[in-house]
Structures are given as C-alpha cells and as structure tokens.
C-alpha atoms as a PDB file:
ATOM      1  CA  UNK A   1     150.310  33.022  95.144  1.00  0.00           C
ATOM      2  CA  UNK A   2     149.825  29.333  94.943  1.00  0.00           C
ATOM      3  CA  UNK A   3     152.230  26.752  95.758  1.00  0.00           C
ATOM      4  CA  UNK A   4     152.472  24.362  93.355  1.00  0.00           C
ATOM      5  CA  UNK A   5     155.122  22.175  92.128  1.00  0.00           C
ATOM      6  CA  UNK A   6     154.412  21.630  88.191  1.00  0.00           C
ATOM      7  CA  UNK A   7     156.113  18.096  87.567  1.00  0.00           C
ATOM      8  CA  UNK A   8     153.877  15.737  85.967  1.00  0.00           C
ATOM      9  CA  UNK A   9     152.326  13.344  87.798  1.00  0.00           C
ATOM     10  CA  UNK A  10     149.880  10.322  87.935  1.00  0.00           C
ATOM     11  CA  UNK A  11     146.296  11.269  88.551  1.00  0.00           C
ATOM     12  CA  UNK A  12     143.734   9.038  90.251  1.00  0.00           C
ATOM     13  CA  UNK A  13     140.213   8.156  88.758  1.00  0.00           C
ATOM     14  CA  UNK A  14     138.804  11.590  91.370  1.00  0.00           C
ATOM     15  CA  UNK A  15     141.297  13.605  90.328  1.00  0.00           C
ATOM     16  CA  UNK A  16     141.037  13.036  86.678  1.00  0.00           C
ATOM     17  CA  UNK A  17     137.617  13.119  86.535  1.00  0.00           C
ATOM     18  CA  UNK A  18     137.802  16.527  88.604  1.00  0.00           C
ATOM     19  CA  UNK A  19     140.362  17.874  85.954  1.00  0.00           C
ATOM     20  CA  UNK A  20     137.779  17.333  83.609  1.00  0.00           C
ATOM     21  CA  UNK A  21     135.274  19.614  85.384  1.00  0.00           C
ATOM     22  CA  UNK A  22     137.531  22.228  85.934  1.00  0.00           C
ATOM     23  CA  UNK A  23     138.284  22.132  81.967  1.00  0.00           C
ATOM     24  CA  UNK A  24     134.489  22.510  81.735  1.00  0.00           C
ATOM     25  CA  UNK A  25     134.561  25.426  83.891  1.00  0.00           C
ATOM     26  CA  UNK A  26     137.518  27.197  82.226  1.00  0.00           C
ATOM     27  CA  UNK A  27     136.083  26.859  79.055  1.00  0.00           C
ATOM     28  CA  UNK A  28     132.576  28.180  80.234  1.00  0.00           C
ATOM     29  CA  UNK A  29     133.988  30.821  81.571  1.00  0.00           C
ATOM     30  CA  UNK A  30     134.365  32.861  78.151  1.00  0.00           C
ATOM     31  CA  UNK A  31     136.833  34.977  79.453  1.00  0.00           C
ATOM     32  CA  UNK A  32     140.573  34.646  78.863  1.00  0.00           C
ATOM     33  CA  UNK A  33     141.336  37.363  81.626  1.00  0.00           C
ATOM     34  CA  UNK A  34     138.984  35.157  84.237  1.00  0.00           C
ATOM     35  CA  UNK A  35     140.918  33.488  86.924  1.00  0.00           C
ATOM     36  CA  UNK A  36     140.061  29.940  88.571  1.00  0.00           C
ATOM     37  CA  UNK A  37     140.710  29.755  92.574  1.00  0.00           C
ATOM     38  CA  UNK A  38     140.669  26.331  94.545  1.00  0.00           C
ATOM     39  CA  UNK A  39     137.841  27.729  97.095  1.00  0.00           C
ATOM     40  CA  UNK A  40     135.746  28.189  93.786  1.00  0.00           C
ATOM     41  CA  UNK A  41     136.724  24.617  92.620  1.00  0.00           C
ATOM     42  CA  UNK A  42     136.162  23.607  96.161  1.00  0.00           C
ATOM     43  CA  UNK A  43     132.396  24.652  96.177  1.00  0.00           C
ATOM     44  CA  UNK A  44     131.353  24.116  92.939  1.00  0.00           C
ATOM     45  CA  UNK A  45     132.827  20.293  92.790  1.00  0.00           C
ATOM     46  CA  UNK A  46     131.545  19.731  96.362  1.00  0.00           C
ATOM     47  CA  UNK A  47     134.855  17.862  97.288  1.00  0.00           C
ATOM     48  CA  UNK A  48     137.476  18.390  99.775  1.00  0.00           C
ATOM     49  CA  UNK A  49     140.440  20.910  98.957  1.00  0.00           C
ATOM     50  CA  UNK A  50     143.028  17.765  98.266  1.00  0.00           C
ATOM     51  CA  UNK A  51     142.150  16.628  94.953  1.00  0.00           C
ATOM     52  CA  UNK A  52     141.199  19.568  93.612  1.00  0.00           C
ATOM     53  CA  UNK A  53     144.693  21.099  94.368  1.00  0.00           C
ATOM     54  CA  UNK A  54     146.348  17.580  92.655  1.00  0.00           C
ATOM     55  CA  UNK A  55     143.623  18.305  89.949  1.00  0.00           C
ATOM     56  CA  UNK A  56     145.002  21.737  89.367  1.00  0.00           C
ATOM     57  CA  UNK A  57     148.254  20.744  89.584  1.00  0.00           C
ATOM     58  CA  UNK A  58     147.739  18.669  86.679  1.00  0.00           C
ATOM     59  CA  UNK A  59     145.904  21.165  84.958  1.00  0.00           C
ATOM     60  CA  UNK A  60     148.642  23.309  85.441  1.00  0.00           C
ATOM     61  CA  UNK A  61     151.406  20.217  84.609  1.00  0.00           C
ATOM     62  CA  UNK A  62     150.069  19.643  81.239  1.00  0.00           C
ATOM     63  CA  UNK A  63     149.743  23.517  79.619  1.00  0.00           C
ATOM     64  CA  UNK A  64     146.343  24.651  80.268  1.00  0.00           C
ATOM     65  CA  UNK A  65     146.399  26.728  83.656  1.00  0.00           C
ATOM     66  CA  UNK A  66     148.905  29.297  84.837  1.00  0.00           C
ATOM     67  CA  UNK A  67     149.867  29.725  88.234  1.00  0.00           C
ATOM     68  CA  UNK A  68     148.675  33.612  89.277  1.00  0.00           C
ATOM     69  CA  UNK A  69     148.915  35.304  92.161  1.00  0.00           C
ATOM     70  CA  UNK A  70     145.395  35.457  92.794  1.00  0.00           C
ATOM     71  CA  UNK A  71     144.780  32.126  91.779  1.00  0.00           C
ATOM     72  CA  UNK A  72     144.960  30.165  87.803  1.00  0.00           C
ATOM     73  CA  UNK A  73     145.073  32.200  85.124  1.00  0.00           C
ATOM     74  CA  UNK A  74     143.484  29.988  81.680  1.00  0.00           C
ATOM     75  CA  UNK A  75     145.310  29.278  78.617  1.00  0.00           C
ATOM     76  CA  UNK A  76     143.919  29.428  75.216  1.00  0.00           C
ATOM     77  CA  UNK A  77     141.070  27.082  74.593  1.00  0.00           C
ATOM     78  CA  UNK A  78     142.960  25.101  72.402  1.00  0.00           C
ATOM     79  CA  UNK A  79     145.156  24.263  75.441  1.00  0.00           C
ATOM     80  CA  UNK A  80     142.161  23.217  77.348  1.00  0.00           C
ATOM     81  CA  UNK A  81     140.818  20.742  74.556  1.00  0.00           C
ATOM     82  CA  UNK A  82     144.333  19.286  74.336  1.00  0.00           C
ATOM     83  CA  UNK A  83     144.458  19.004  78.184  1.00  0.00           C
ATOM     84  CA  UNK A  84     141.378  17.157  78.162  1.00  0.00           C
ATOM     85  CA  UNK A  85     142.119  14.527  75.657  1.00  0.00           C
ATOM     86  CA  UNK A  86     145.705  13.648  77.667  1.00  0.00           C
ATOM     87  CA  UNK A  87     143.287  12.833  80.523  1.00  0.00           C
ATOM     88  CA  UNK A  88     142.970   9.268  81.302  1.00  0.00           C
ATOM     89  CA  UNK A  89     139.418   7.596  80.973  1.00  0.00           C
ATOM     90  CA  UNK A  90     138.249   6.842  84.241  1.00  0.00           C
ATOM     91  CA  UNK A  91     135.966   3.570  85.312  1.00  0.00           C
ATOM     92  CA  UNK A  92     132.863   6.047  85.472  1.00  0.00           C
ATOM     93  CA  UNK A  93     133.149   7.179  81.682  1.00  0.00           C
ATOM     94  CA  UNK A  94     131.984   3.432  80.146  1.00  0.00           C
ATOM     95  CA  UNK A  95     129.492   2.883  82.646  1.00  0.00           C
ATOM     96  CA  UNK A  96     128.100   6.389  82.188  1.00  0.00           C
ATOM     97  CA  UNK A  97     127.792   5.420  78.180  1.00  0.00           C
ATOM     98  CA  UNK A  98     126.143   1.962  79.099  1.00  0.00           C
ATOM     99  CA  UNK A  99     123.830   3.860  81.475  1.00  0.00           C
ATOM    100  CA  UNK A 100     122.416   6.426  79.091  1.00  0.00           C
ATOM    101  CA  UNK A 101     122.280   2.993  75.998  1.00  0.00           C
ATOM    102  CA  UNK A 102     120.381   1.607  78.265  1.00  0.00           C
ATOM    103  CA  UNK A 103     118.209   4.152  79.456  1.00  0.00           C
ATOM    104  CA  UNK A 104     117.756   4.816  75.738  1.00  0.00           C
ATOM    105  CA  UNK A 105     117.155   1.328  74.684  1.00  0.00           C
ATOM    106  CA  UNK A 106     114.016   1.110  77.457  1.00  0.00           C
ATOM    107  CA  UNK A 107     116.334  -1.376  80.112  1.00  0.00           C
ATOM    108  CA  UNK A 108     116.479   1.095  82.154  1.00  0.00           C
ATOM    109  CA  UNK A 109     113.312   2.076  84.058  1.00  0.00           C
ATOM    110  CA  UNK A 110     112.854   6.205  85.010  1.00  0.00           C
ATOM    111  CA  UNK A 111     113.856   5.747  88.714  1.00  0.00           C
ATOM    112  CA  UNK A 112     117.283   3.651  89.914  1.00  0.00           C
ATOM    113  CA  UNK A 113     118.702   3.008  92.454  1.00  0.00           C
ATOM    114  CA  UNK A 114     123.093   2.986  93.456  1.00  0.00           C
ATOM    115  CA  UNK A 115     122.635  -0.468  94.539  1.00  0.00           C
ATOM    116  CA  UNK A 116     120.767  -2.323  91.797  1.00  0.00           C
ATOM    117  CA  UNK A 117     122.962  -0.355  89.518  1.00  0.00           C
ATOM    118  CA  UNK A 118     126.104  -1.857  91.360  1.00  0.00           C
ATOM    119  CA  UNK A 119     124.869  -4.960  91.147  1.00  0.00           C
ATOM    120  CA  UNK A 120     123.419  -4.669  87.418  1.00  0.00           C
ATOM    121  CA  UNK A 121     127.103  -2.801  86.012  1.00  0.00           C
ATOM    122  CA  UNK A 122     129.033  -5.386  89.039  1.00  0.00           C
ATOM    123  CA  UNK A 123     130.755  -1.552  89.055  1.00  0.00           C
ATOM    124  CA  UNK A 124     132.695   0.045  92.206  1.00  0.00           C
ATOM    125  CA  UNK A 125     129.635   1.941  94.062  1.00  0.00           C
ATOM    126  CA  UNK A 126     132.410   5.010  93.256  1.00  0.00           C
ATOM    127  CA  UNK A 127     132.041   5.107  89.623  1.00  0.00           C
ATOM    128  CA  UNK A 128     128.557   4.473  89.778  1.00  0.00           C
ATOM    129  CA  UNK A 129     128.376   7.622  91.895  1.00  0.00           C
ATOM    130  CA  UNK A 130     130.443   9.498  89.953  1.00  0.00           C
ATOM    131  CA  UNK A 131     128.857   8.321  86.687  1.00  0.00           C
ATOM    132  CA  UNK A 132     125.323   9.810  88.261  1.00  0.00           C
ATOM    133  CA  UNK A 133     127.167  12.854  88.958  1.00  0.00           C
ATOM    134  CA  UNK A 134     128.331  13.556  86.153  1.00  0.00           C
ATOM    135  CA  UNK A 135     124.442  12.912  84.603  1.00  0.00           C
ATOM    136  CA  UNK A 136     123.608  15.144  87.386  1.00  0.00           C
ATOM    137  CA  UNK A 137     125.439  18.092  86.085  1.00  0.00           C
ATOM    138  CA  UNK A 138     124.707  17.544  82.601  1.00  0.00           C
ATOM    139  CA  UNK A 139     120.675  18.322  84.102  1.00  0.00           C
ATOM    140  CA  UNK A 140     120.066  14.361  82.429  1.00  0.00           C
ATOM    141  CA  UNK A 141     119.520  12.938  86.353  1.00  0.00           C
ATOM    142  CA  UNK A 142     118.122  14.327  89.622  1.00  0.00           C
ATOM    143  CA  UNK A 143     118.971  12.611  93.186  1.00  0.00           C
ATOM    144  CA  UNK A 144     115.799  11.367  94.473  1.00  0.00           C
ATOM    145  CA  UNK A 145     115.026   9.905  98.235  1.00  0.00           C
ATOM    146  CA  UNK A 146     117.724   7.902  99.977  1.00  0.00           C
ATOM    147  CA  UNK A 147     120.248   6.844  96.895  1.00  0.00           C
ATOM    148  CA  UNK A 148     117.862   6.636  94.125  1.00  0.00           C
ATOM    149  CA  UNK A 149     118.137   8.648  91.133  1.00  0.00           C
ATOM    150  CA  UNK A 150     115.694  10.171  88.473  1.00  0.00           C
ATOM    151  CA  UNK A 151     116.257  10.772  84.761  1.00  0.00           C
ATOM    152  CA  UNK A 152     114.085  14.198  83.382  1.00  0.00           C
ATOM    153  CA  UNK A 153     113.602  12.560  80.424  1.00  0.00           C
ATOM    154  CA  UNK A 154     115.669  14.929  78.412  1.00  0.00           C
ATOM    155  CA  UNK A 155     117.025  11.664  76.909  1.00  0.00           C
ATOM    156  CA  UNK A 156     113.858   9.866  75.872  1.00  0.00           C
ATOM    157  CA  UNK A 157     112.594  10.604  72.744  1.00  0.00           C
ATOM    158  CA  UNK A 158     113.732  11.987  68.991  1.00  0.00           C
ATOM    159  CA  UNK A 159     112.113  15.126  69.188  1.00  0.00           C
ATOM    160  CA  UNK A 160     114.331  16.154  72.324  1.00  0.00           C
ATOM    161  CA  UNK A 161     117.258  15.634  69.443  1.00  0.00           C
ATOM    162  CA  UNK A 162     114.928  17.633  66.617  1.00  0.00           C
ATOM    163  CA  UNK A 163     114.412  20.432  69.143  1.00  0.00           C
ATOM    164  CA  UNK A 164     117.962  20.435  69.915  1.00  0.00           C
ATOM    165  CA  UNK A 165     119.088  20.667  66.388  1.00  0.00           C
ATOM    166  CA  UNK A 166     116.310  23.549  65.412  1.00  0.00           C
ATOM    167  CA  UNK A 167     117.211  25.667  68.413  1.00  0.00           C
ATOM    168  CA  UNK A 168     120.987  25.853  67.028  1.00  0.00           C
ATOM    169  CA  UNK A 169     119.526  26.101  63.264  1.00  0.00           C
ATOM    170  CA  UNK A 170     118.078  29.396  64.938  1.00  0.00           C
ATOM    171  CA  UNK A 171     120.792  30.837  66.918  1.00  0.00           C
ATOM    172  CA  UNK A 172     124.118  29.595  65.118  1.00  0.00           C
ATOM    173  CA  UNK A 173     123.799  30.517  61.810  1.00  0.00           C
ATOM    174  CA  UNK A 174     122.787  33.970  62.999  1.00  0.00           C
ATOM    175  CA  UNK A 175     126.259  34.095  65.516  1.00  0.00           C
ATOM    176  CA  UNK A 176     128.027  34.321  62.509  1.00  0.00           C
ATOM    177  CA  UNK A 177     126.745  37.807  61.270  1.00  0.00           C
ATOM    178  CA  UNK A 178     126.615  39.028  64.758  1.00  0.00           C
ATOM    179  CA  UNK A 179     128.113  43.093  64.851  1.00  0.00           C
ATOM    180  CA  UNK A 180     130.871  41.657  67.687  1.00  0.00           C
ATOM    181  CA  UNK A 181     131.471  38.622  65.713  1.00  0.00           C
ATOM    182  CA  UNK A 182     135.358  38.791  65.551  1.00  0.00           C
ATOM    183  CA  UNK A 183     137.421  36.502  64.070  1.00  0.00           C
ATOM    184  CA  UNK A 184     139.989  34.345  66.124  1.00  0.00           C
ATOM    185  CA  UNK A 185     142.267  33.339  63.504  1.00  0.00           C
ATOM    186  CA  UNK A 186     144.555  31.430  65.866  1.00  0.00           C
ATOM    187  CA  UNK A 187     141.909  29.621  67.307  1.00  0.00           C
ATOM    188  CA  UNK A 188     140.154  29.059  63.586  1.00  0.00           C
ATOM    189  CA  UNK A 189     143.136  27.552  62.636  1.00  0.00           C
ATOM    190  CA  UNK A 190     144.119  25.384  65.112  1.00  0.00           C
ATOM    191  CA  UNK A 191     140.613  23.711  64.827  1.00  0.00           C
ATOM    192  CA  UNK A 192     141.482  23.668  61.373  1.00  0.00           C
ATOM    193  CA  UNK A 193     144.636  21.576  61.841  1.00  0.00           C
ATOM    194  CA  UNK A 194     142.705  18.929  63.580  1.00  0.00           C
ATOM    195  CA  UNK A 195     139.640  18.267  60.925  1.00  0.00           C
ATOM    196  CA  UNK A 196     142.747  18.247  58.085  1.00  0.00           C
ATOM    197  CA  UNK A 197     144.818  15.423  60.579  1.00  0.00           C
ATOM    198  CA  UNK A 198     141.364  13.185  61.091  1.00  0.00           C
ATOM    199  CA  UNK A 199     140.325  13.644  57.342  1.00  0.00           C
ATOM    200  CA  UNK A 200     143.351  12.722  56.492  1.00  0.00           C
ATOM    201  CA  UNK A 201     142.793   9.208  57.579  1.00  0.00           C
ATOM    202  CA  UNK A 202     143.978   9.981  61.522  1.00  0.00           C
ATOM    203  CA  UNK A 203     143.130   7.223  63.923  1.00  0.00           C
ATOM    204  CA  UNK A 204     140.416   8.898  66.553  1.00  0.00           C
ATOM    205  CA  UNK A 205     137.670   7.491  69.378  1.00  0.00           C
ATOM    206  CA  UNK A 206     134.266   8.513  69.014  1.00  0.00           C
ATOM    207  CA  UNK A 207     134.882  10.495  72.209  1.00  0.00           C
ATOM    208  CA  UNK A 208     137.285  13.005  70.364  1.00  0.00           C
ATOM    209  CA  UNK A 209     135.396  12.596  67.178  1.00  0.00           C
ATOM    210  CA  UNK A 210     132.387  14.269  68.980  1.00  0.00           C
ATOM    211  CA  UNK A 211     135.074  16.772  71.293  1.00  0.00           C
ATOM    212  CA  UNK A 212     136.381  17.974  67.885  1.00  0.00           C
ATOM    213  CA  UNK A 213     133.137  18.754  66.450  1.00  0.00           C
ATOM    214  CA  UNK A 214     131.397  20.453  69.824  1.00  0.00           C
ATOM    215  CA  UNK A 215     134.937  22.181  69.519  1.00  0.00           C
ATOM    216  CA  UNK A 216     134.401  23.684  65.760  1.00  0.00           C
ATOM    217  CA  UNK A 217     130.836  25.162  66.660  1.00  0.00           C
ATOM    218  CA  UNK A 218     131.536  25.940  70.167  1.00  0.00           C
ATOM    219  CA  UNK A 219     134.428  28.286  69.155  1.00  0.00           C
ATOM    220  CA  UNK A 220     132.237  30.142  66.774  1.00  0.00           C
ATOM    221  CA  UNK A 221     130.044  30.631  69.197  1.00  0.00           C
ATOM    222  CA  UNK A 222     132.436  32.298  71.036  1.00  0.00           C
ATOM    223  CA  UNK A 223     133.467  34.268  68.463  1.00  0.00           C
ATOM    224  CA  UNK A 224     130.036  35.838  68.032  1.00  0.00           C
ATOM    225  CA  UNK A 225     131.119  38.037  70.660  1.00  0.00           C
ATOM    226  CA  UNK A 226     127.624  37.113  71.874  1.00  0.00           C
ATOM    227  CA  UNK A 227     128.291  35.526  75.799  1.00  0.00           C
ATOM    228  CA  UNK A 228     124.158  33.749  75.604  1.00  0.00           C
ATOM    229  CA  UNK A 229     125.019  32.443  72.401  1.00  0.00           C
ATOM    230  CA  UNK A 230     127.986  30.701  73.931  1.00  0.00           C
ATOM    231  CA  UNK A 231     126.227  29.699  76.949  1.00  0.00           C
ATOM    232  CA  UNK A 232     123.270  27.927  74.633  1.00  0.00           C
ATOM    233  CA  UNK A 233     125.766  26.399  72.476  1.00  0.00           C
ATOM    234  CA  UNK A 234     128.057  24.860  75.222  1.00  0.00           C
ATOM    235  CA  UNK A 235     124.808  23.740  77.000  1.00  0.00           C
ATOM    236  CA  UNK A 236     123.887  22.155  73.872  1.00  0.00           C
ATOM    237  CA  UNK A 237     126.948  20.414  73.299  1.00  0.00           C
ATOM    238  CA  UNK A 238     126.788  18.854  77.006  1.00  0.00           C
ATOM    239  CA  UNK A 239     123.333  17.419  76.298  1.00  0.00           C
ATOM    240  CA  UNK A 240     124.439  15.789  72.776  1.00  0.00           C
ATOM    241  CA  UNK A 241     127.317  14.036  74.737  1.00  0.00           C
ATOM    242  CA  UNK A 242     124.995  12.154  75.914  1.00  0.00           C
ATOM    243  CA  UNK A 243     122.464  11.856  72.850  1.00  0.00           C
ATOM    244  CA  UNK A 244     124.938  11.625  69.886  1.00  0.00           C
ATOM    245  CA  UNK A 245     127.812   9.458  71.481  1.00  0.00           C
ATOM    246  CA  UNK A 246     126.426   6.583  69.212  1.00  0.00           C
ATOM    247  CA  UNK A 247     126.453   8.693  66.141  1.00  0.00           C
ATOM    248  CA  UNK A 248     130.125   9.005  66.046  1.00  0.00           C
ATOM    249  CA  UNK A 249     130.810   5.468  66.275  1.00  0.00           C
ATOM    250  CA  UNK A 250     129.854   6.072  61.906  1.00  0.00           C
ATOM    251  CA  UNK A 251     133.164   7.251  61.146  1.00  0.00           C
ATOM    252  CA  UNK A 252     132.121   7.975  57.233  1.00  0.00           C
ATOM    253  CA  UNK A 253     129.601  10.251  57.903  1.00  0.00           C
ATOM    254  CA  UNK A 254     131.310  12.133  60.655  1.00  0.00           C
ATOM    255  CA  UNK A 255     134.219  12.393  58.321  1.00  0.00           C
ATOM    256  CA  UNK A 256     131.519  13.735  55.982  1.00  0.00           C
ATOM    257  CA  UNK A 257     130.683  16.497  58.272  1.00  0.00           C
ATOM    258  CA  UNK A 258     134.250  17.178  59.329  1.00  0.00           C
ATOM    259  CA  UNK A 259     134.634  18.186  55.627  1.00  0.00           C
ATOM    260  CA  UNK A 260     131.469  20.337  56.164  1.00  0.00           C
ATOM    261  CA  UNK A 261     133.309  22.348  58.936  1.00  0.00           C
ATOM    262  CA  UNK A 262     135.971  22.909  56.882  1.00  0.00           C
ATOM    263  CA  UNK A 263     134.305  24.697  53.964  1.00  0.00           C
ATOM    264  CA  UNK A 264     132.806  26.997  57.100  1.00  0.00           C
ATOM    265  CA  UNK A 265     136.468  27.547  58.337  1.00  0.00           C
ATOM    266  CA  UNK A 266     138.061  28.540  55.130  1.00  0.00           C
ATOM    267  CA  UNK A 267     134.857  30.827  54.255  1.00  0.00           C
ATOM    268  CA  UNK A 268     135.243  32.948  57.350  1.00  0.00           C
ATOM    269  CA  UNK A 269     139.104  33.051  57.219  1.00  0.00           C
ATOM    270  CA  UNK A 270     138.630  34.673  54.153  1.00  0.00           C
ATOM    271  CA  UNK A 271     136.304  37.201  55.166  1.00  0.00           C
ATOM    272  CA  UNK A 272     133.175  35.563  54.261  1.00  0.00           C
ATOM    273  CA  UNK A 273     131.146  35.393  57.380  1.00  0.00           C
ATOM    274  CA  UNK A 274     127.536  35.609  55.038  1.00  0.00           C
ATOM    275  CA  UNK A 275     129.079  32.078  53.161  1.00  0.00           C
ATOM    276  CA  UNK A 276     130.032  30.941  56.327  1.00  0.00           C
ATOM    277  CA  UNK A 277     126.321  31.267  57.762  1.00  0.00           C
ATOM    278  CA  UNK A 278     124.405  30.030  54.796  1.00  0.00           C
ATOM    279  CA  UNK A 279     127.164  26.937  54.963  1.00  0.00           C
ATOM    280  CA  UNK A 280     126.349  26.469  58.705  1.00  0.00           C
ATOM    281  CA  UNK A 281     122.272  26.333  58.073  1.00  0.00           C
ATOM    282  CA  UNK A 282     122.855  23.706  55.427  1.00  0.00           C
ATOM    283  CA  UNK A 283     125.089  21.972  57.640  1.00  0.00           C
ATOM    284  CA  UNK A 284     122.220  21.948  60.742  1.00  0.00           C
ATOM    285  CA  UNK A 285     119.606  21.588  58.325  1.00  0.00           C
ATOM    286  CA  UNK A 286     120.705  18.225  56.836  1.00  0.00           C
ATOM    287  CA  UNK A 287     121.717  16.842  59.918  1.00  0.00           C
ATOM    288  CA  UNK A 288     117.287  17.640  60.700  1.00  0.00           C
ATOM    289  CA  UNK A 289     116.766  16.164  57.345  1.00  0.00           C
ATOM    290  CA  UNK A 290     118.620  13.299  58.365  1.00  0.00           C
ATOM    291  CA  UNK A 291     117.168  12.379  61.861  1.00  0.00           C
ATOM    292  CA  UNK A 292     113.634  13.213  60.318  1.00  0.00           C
ATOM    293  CA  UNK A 293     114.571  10.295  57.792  1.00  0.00           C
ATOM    294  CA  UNK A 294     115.371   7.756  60.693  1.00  0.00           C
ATOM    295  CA  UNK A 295     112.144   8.541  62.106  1.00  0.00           C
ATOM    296  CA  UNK A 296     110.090   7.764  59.194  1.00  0.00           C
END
C-alpha cells in the first residue's frame, strides 16, 4: 500500500502542473474502478518518482484520489474538476495563452526556438519548457532538432474550429440516444449546481468558464456508455483549450450558452433524452452558425 501522509501542503510550479496531468489522466480513464500507480505516472509524465509522489499526495490531500493498496483509487469526476480548480496557476499557464495569441495572431512564425522564446516572453527557460510541453501533449507542437519546436498547424485557420464543431454536431447529439446511454443523476446534478451558481451572477475566470462547459458535454459523453465517444469528446475539448480560450473572455454569451446546457440537463433528468439531443444539435449548430458569421 502506499505511504502517504495526507496533510495539505504547498505545491511547487512541477508539482502543480503534474497534478494537473494526473487529473487529465484520471478523468480519461473512464473507469471509476481504474486505479492510478506512481510507476504509471512515472512513465507517462517522463519525470522522476519525487514530484509525482508530492503530486499525488496532493491529489490525494484535496479529495480526488484514494490511497489503495495497489495504488490510487479515483473519486467521482466531480472531485477531480474541483481538485483542479484549487490548483494554483503556474508561470507556464500565461505564457502558454500568449504563445498560442500569438501564434494565432501571425507573430509567431511555424518553427521556434526555447531561446528566442526566453528572450521574446523574458520567461524562466522552465516554464517555457513546460509551456511547450504541455502544447506537446495537447498534439498543437512537435520537438524539432536541438530545442526548436514545431506547431502542426492544428491552430491556424477557422475551418480547423468548423471541423471541430461539425465532428461533435455528428457524434454528440447521437451519444444521447445511445442503447448504454445511462443517466448519472449525481453527476447531472452537480454540473447542474455550477451553471445555476455562474448564471446567477457568480464571479468566474475564463479558465473555469471554459472547464465548466468541456465539463457539461464531456460528462454526457460519458454517459453514452460509448468509451470512443468519450475519447473524441475529451480530445476535442483539449484542442478548444487552446482555440476557444479567447471566446470565454465574452462573459454574456457564455452565460448565454450556460443557459443552453441547462435546458439539456433538466430535459434528460426528466427522462427526455430525444429533447435533450435535438437541444444539443441546436446548441452545436448555432455555435457553426455563429463562427460561419465571423468569417463572412
């Protein structure tokens, strides 16, 4: 069994942006039964065994891991999402924003290098790595020769954002109506709670303005019952971190679709999963309706 000692503690910039990876894993893992071990954070993260144990420790600390014998057992997902919100924002979560705006905007050229991006960000060559890392695992950034980096292009564009959008008009309306689709009322509910707290006038960052909302589709994607639906949604949701950051700085119109969400929610918790779908295509299909208007 592990030995850990669950007392809250301070986290450094590593370890909190490592406690943020394992969330990622946990909830990827679509299984509440499936257990997290420190060799498997060990070779996934590519990082030594030390702050991954003061990662889990804090993982464990704040609700959303149990100690098991075999290694951490995973708490609900609502645990997670609170989990990852009490994380502190480390130095490589601003300059990751300011590299994609830039990269967006044109400043930034396809190829970069660590030290012109030190120099251009006057950031700690440790956040810029981890800031590339992160990009890395999102698939946005590829290493390159030496210590230059490579966006795919994933970024570039609006129709990367249209495709995006009409691959989920495809696949999440249809989750709904899926034969395992089975309702997590629990789950449903806590989500719930948190559209009702920000639409009722609830101070909240872009950041969990945009967690929230990948939170309401991702856990209906789960509930499909469906473990590639899940997959394509949560891969989704990773890219749009990166693409719609900007979008929820417009509080009015993500309160808007907050709203939206909750007509879905209340439809399927009272056993109307054919409202809930036809609500969830005119949900996506406005949002294409909408980004086909800022093109034109």
């Amino acid at each position: 069994m592990p030995s850990m000692t669950v007392a809250t503690s301070r986290v450094t910039p590593l370890q909190a942006q490592l406690a943020n990876d394992i969330l990622d894993m946990a909830l990827n893992a679509n299984d509440p039964e499936h257990l997290l071990t420190e060799a498997d954070c060990v070779a996934r993260l590519r990082v030594s065994r030390s702050p991954v144990r003061a990662a889990l420790k804090h993982l464990v600390a704040h609700g959303a891991l149990l100690v098991h014998p075999r290694g951490f057992g995973i708490c609900s997902t609502a645990a997670l999402q609170a989990a990852r919100l009490a994380l502190p924002r480390t130095g490589s979560e601003p300059l990751l924003r300011k590299l994609v705006d830039d990269y967006l905007d044109g400043v930034l050229r396809e190829t970069m290098f660590e030290n012109e991006l030190i120099e251009r960000y006057a950031a700690s060559k440790g956040d810029v790595r981890a800031a590339l890392q992160r990009l890395a695992e999102q698939g946005v950034v590829t290493r390159s020769r030496g210590h230059g980096w490579s966006f795919h292009g994933v970024l570039s564009g609006a129709q990367a954002d249209l495709e995006s959008y009409r691959l989920r008009l495809l696949l999440e309306p249809a989750g709904l109506l899926e034969p395992t689709f089975k309702l997590d009322r629990p789950r449903l509910e806590h989500v719930r709670s948190a559209h009702q707290r920000l639409i009722g006038g609830a101070e909240a960052s872009a950041t969990e303005l945009f967690e929230l909302n990948a939170s309401f589709h991702e856990a209906l994607a789960d509930m499909s019952g469906n473990r590639f639906f899940s997959q394509i949604v949560r891969q989704q949701s990773a890219l749009r971190r990166l693409l719609e950051y900007r979008v929820y700085r417009d509080n009015r119109r993500t309160r808007e679709s907050l709203a939206e969400h909750l007509d879905m929610i209340d439809a399927l918790l009272k056993g109307r999963p054919e409202d809930a779908s036809a609500k969830m295509r005119a949900h996506l299909s406005a949002a294409i309706q909408r980004r086909l208007v800022d093109r034109s």
